[in-house]
C-alpha atoms as a PDB file:
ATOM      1  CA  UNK A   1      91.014  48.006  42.683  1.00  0.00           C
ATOM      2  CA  UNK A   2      90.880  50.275  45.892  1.00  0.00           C
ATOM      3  CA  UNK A   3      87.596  51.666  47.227  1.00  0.00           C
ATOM      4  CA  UNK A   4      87.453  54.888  49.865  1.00  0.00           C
ATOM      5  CA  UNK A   5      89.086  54.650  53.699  1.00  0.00           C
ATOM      6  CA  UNK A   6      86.502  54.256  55.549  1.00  0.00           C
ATOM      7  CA  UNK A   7      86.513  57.548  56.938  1.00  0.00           C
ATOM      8  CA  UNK A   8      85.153  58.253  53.773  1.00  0.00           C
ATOM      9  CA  UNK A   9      82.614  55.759  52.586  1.00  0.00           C
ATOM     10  CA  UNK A  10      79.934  58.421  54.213  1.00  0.00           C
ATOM     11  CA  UNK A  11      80.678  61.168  51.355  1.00  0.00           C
ATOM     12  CA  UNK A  12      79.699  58.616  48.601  1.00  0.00           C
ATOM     13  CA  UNK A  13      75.911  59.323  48.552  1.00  0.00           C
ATOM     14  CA  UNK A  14      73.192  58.581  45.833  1.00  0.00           C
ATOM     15  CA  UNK A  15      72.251  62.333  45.596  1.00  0.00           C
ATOM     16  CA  UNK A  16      76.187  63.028  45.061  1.00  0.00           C
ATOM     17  CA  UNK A  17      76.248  60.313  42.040  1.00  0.00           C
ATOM     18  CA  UNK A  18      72.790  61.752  40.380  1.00  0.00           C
ATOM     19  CA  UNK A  19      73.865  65.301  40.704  1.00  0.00           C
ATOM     20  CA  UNK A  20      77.672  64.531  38.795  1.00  0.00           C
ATOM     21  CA  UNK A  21      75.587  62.690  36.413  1.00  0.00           C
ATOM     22  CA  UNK A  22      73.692  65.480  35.717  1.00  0.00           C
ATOM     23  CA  UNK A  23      76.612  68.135  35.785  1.00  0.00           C
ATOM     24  CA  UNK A  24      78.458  65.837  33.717  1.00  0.00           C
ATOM     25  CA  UNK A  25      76.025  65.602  30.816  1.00  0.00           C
ATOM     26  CA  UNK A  26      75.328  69.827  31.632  1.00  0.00           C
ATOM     27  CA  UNK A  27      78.894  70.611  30.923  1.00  0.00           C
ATOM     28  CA  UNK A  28      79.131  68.809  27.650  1.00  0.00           C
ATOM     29  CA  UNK A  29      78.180  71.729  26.133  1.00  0.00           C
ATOM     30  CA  UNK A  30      81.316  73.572  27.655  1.00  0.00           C
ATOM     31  CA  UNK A  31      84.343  74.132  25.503  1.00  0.00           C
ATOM     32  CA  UNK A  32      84.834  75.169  21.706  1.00  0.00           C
ATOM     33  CA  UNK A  33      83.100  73.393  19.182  1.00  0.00           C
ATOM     34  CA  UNK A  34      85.208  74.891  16.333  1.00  0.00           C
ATOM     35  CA  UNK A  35      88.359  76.029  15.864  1.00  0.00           C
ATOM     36  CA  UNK A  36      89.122  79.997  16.083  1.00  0.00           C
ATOM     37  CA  UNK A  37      89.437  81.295  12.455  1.00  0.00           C
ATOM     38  CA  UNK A  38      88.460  78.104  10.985  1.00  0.00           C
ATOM     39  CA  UNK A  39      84.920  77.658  11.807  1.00  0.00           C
ATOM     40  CA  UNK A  40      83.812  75.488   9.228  1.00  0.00           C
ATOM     41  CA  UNK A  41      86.000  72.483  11.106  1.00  0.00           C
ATOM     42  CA  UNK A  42      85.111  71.590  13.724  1.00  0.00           C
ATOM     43  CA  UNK A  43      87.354  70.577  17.040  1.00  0.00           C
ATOM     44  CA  UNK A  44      86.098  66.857  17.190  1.00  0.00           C
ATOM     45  CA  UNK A  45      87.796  66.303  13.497  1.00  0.00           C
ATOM     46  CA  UNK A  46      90.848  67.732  14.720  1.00  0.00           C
ATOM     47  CA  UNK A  47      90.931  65.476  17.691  1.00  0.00           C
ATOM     48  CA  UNK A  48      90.254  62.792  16.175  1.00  0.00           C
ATOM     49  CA  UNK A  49      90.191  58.993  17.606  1.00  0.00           C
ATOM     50  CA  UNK A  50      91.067  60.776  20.748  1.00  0.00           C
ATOM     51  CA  UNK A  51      87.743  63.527  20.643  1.00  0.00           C
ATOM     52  CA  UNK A  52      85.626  60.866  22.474  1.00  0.00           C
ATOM     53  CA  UNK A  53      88.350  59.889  25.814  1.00  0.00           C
ATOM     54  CA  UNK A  54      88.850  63.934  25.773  1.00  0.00           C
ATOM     55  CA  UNK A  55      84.752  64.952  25.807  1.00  0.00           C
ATOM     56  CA  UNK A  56      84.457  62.500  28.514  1.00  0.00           C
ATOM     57  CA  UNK A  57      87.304  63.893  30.918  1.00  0.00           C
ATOM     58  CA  UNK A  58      85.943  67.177  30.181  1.00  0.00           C
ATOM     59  CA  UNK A  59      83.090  66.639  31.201  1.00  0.00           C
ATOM     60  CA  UNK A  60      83.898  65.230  34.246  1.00  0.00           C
ATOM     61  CA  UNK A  61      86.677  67.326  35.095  1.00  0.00           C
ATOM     62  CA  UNK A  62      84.570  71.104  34.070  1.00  0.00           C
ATOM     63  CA  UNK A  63      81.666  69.679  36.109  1.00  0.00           C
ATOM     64  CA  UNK A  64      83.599  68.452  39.238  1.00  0.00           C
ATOM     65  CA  UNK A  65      86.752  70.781  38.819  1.00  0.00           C
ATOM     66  CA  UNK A  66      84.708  74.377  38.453  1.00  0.00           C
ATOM     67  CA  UNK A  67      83.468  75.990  41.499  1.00  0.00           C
ATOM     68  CA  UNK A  68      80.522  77.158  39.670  1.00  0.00           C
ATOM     69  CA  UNK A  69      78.462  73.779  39.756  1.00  0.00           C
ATOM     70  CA  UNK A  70      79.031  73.733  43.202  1.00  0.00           C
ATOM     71  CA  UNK A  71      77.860  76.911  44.238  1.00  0.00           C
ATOM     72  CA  UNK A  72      74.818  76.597  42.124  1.00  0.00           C
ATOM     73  CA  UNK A  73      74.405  73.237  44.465  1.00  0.00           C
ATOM     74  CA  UNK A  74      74.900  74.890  47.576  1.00  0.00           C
ATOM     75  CA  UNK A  75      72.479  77.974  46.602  1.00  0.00           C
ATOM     76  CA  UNK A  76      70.066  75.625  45.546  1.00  0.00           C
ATOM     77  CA  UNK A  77      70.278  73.436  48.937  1.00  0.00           C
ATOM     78  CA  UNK A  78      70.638  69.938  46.996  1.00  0.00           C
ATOM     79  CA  UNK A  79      73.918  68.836  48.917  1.00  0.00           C
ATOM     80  CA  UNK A  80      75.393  70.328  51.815  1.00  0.00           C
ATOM     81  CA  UNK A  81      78.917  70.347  51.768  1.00  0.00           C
ATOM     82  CA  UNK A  82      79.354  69.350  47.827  1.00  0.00           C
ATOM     83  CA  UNK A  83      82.945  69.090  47.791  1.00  0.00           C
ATOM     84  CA  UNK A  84      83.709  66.249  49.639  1.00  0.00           C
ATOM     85  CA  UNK A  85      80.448  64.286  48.394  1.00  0.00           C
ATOM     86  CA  UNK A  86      80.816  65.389  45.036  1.00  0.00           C
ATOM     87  CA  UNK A  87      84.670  64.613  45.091  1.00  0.00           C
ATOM     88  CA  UNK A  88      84.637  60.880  46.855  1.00  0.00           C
ATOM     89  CA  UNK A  89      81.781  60.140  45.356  1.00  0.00           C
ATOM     90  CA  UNK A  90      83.286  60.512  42.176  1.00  0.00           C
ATOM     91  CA  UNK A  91      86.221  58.648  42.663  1.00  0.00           C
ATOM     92  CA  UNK A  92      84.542  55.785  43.651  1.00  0.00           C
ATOM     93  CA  UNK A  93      82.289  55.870  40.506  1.00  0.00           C
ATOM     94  CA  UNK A  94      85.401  56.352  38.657  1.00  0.00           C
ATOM     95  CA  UNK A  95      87.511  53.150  39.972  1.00  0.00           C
ATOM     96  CA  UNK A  96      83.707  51.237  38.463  1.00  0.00           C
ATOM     97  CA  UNK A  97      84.074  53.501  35.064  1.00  0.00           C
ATOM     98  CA  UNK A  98      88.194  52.057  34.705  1.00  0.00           C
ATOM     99  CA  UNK A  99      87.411  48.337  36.278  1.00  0.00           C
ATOM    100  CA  UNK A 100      84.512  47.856  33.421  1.00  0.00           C
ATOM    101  CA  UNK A 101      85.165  49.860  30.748  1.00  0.00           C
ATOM    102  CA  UNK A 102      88.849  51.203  30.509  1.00  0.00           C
ATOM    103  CA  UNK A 103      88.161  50.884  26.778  1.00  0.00           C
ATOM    104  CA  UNK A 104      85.413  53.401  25.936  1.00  0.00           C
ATOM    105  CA  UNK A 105      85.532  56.866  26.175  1.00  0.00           C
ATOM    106  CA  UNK A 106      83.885  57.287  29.668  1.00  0.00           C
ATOM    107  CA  UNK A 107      86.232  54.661  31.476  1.00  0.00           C
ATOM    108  CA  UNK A 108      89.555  56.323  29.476  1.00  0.00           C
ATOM    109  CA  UNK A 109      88.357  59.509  30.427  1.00  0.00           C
ATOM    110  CA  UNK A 110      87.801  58.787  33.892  1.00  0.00           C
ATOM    111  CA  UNK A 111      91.467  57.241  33.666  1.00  0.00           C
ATOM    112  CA  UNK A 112      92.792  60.381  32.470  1.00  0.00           C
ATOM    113  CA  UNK A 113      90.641  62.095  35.294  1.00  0.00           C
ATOM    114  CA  UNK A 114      92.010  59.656  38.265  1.00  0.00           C
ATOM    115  CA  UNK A 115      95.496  60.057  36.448  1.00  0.00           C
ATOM    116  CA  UNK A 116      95.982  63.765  37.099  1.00  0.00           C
ATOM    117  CA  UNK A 117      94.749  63.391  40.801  1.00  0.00           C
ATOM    118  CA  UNK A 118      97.286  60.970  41.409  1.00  0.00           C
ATOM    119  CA  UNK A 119      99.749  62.920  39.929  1.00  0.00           C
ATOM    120  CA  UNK A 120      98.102  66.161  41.910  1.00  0.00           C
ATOM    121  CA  UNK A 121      98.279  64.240  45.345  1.00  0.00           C
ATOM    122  CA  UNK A 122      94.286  64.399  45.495  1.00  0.00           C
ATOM    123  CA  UNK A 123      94.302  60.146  45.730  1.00  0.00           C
ATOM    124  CA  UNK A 124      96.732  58.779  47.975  1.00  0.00           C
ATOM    125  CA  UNK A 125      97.607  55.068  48.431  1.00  0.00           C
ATOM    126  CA  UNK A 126      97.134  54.224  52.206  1.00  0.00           C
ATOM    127  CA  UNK A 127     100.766  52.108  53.207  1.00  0.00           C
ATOM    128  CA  UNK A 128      99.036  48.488  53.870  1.00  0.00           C
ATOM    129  CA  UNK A 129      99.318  47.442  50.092  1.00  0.00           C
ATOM    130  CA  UNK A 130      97.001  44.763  51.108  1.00  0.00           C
ATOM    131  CA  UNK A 131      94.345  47.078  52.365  1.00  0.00           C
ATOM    132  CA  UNK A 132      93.862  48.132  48.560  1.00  0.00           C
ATOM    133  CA  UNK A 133      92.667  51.191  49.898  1.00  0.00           C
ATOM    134  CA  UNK A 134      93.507  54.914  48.909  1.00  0.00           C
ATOM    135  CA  UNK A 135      92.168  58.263  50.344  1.00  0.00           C
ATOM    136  CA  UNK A 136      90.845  61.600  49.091  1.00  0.00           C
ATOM    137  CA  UNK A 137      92.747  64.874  49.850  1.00  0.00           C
ATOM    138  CA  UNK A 138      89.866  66.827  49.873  1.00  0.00           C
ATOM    139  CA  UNK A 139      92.452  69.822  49.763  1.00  0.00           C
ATOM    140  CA  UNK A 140      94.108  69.252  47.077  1.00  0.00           C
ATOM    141  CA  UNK A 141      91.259  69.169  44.722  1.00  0.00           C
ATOM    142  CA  UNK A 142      89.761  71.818  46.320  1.00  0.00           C
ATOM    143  CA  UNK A 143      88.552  71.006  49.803  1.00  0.00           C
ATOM    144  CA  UNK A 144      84.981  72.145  50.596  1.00  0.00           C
ATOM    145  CA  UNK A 145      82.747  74.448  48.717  1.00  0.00           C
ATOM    146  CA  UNK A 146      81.450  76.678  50.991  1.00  0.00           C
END
C-alpha cells in the first residue's frame, strides 16, 4: 500500500475527509435514474451486479471531479485551497477504501476511481519501490480551485 510523499501529508485534513463525505453522499442524487424513453426501468436494473461499484465511483468522481462542489466550498469559506486537500485527501482515504474492502461497492469504486488517475498521470509511483510511496499531480486532476 503507498500513503502520500510527504510533501503532501499536510493536504490530508479532517475537514477535507468530512466535506468529500458529505459531497459524496450530495452527489448521489446526480445522474439518470431511468432510462430516456423507457422510464418505467430504471438504470440500476440495467446495470445490474455492477449498479452498486458504478454509484459509488460516481459519487466520488461527480463530487471530487466537478468544479462546482468546489466553488461552493471556496464561496462558503470551509477549505481554502480545496483542490489539493480535497484531492490528497481523497486518495489517501481511497488506498483505506481498496486495502479493507476491495470487495464492496465503495472499495471497487474507489478502485475504479484510483484506476483512471493512474492511467490519467494524477498518482505517480515515486522510483524507490521500497519507499511504497506515490504522489499527487495536483495538475492533472485539476490543480487548485481558485
Amino acid at each position: 500500500m503507498c500513503s502520500p510523499a510527504n510533501d503532501r501529508r499536510a493536504f490530508v485534513t479532517s475537514d477535507a475527509f468530512t466535506t468529500h463525505i458529505l459531497l459524496h453522499e450530495v452527489c448521489r442524487s446526480s445522474g439518470p435514474h431511468h432510462i430516456v424513453n423507457c422510464p418505467e426501468d430504471a438504470v440500476s436494473s440495467r446495470l445490474q451486479e455492477f449498479h452498486s461499484q458504478i454509484e459509488e465511483a460516481k459519487a466520488d468522481g461527480d463530487c471530487g471531479g466537478s468544479p462546482l462542489p468546489a466553488m461552493l466550498l471556496i464561496k462558503s469559506g470551509v477549505i481554502e485551497n480545496v483542490k489539493p486537500k480535497f484531492w490528497v485527501t481523497f486518495l489517501a482515504s481511497a488506498f483505506r477504501s481498496i486495502h479493507f474492502a476491495i470487495t464492496d461497492a465503495h472499495g471497487a469504486g474507489q478502485a475504479a476511481l484510483f484506476n483512471y488517475l493512474l492511467d490519467a498521470g494524477g498518482f505517480v509511483r515515486l522510483p524507490r519501490a521500497a519507499s511504497r510511496r506515490g504522489k499527487m499531480d495536483l495538475v492533472a486532476v485539476g490543480g487548485d480551485a481558485k
